[in-house]
C-alpha atoms as a PDB file:
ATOM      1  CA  UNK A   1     116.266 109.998  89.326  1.00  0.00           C
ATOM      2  CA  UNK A   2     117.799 109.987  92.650  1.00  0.00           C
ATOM      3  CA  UNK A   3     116.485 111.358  95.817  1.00  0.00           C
ATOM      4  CA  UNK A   4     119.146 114.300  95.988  1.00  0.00           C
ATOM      5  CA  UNK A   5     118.538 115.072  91.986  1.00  0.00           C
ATOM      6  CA  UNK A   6     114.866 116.420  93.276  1.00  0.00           C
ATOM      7  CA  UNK A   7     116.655 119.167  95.744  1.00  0.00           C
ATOM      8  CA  UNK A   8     118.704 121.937  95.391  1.00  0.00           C
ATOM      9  CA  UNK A   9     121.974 121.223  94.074  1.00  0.00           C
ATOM     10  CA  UNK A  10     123.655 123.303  97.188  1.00  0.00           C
ATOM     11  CA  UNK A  11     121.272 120.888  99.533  1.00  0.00           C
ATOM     12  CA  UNK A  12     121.352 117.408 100.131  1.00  0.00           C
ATOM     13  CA  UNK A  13     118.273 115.614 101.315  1.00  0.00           C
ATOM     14  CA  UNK A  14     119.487 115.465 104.658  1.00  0.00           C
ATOM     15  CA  UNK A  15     120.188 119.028 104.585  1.00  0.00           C
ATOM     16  CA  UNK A  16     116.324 119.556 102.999  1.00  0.00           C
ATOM     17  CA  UNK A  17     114.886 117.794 105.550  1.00  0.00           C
ATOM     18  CA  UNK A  18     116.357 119.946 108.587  1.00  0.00           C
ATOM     19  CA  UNK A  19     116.000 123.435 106.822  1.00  0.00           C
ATOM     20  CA  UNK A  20     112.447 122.080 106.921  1.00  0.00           C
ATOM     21  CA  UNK A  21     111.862 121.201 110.490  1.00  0.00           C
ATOM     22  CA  UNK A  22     114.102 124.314 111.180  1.00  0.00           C
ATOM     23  CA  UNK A  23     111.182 126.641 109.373  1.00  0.00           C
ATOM     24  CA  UNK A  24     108.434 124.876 111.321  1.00  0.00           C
ATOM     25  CA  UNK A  25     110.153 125.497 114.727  1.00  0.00           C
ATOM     26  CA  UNK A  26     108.954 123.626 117.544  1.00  0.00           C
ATOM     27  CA  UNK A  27     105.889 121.403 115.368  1.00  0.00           C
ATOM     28  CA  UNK A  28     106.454 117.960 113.763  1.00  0.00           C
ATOM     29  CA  UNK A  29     105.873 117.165 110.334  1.00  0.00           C
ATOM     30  CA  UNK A  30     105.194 114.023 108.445  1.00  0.00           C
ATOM     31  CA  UNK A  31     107.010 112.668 105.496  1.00  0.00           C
ATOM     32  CA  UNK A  32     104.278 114.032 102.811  1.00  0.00           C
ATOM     33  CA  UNK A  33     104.364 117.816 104.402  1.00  0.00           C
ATOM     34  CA  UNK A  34     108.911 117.775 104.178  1.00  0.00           C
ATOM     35  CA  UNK A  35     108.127 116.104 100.690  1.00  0.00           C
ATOM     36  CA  UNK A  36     105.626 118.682  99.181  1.00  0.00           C
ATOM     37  CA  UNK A  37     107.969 121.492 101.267  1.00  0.00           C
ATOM     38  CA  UNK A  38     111.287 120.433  99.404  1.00  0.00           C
ATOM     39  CA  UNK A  39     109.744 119.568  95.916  1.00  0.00           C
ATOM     40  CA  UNK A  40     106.282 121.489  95.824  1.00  0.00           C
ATOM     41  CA  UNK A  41     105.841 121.855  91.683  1.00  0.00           C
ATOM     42  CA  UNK A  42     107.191 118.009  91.769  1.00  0.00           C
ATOM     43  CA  UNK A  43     106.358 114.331  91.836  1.00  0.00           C
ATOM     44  CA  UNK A  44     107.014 114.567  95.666  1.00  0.00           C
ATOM     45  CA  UNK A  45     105.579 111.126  96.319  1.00  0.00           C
ATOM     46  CA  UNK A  46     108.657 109.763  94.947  1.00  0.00           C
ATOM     47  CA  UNK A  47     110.738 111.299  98.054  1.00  0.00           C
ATOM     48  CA  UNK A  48     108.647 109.626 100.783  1.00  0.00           C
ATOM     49  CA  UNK A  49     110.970 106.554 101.096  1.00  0.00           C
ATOM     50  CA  UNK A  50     114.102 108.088 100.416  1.00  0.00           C
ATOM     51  CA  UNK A  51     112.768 111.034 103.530  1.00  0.00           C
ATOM     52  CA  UNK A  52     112.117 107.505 105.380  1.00  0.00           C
ATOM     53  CA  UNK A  53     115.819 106.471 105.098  1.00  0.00           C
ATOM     54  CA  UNK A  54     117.708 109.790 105.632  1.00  0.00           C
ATOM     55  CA  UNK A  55     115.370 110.287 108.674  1.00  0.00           C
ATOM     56  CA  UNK A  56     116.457 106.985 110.410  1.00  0.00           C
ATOM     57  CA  UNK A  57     119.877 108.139 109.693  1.00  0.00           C
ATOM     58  CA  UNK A  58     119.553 111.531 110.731  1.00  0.00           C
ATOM     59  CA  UNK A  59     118.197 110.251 114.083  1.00  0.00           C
ATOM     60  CA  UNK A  60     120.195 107.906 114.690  1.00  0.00           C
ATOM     61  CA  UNK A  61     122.880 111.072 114.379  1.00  0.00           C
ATOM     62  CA  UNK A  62     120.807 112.708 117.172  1.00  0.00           C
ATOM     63  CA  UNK A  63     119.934 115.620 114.586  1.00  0.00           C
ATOM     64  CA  UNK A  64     116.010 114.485 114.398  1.00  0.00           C
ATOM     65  CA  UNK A  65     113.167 112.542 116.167  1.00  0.00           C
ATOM     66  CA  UNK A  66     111.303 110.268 114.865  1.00  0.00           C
ATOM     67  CA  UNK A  67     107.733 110.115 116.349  1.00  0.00           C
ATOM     68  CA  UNK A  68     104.949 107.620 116.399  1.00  0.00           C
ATOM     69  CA  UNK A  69     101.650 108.064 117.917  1.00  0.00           C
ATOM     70  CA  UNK A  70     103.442 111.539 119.422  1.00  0.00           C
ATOM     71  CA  UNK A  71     106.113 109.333 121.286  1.00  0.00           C
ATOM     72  CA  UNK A  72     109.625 108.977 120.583  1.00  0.00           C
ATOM     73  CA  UNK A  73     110.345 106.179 117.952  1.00  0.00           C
ATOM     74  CA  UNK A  74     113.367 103.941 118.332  1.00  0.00           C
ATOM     75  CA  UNK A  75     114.924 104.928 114.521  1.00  0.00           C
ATOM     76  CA  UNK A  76     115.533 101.258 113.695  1.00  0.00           C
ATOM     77  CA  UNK A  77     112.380  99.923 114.740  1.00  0.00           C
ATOM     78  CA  UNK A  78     108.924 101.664 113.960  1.00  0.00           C
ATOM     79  CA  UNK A  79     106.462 101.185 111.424  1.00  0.00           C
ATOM     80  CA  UNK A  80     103.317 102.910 109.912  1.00  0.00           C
ATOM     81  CA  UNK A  81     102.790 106.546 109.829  1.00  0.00           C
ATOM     82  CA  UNK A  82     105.485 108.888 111.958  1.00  0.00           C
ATOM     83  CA  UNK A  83     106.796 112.237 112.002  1.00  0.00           C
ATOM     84  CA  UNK A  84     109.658 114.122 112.194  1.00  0.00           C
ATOM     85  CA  UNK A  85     110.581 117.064 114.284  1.00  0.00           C
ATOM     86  CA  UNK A  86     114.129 118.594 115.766  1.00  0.00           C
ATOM     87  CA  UNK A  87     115.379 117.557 119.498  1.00  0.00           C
ATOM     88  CA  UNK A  88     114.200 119.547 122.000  1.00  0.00           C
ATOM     89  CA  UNK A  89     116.479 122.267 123.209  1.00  0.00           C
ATOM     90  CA  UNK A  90     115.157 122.210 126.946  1.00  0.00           C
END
């Protein structure tokens, strides 16, 4: 089973991920919160590294931030625990 086989048809992961962070407005979330959002009555667990890799990509796009320790993560260099939230608008 494949990353995008646990979301909507209509959605892609990416797409999942940013509908996400669009409902929570302005707060960050961390990998396990977008999991459980996109596949709540799933195995969501098995989403947390494919989140990890469409996150890196999606910030790298300039469509997310990655945050560790509530600083701005370079996307191809952080480890440990992180979370994700939209660019500011300011």
């Amino acid at each position: 089973m494949t990353a995008s086989d646990s979301t909507s048809p209509a959605l892609s992961l990416e797409e999942s991920i940013l509908k996400t962070l669009t409902h929570a407005g302005s707060k960050s979330l961390s990998a396990p919160e977008i999991a459980h959002a996109i596949a709540p009555e799933g195995d969501w667990h098995d989403l947390l590294v494919p989140i990890r890799r469409a996150a890196v990509a999606l910030a790298q796009a300039g469509r997310l931030v990655i945050y560790r320790k509530g600083k701005i993560a370079d996307p191809n260099d952080f480890r440990g625990v992180y979370r994700l939230g939209l660019p500011r608008q300011d």
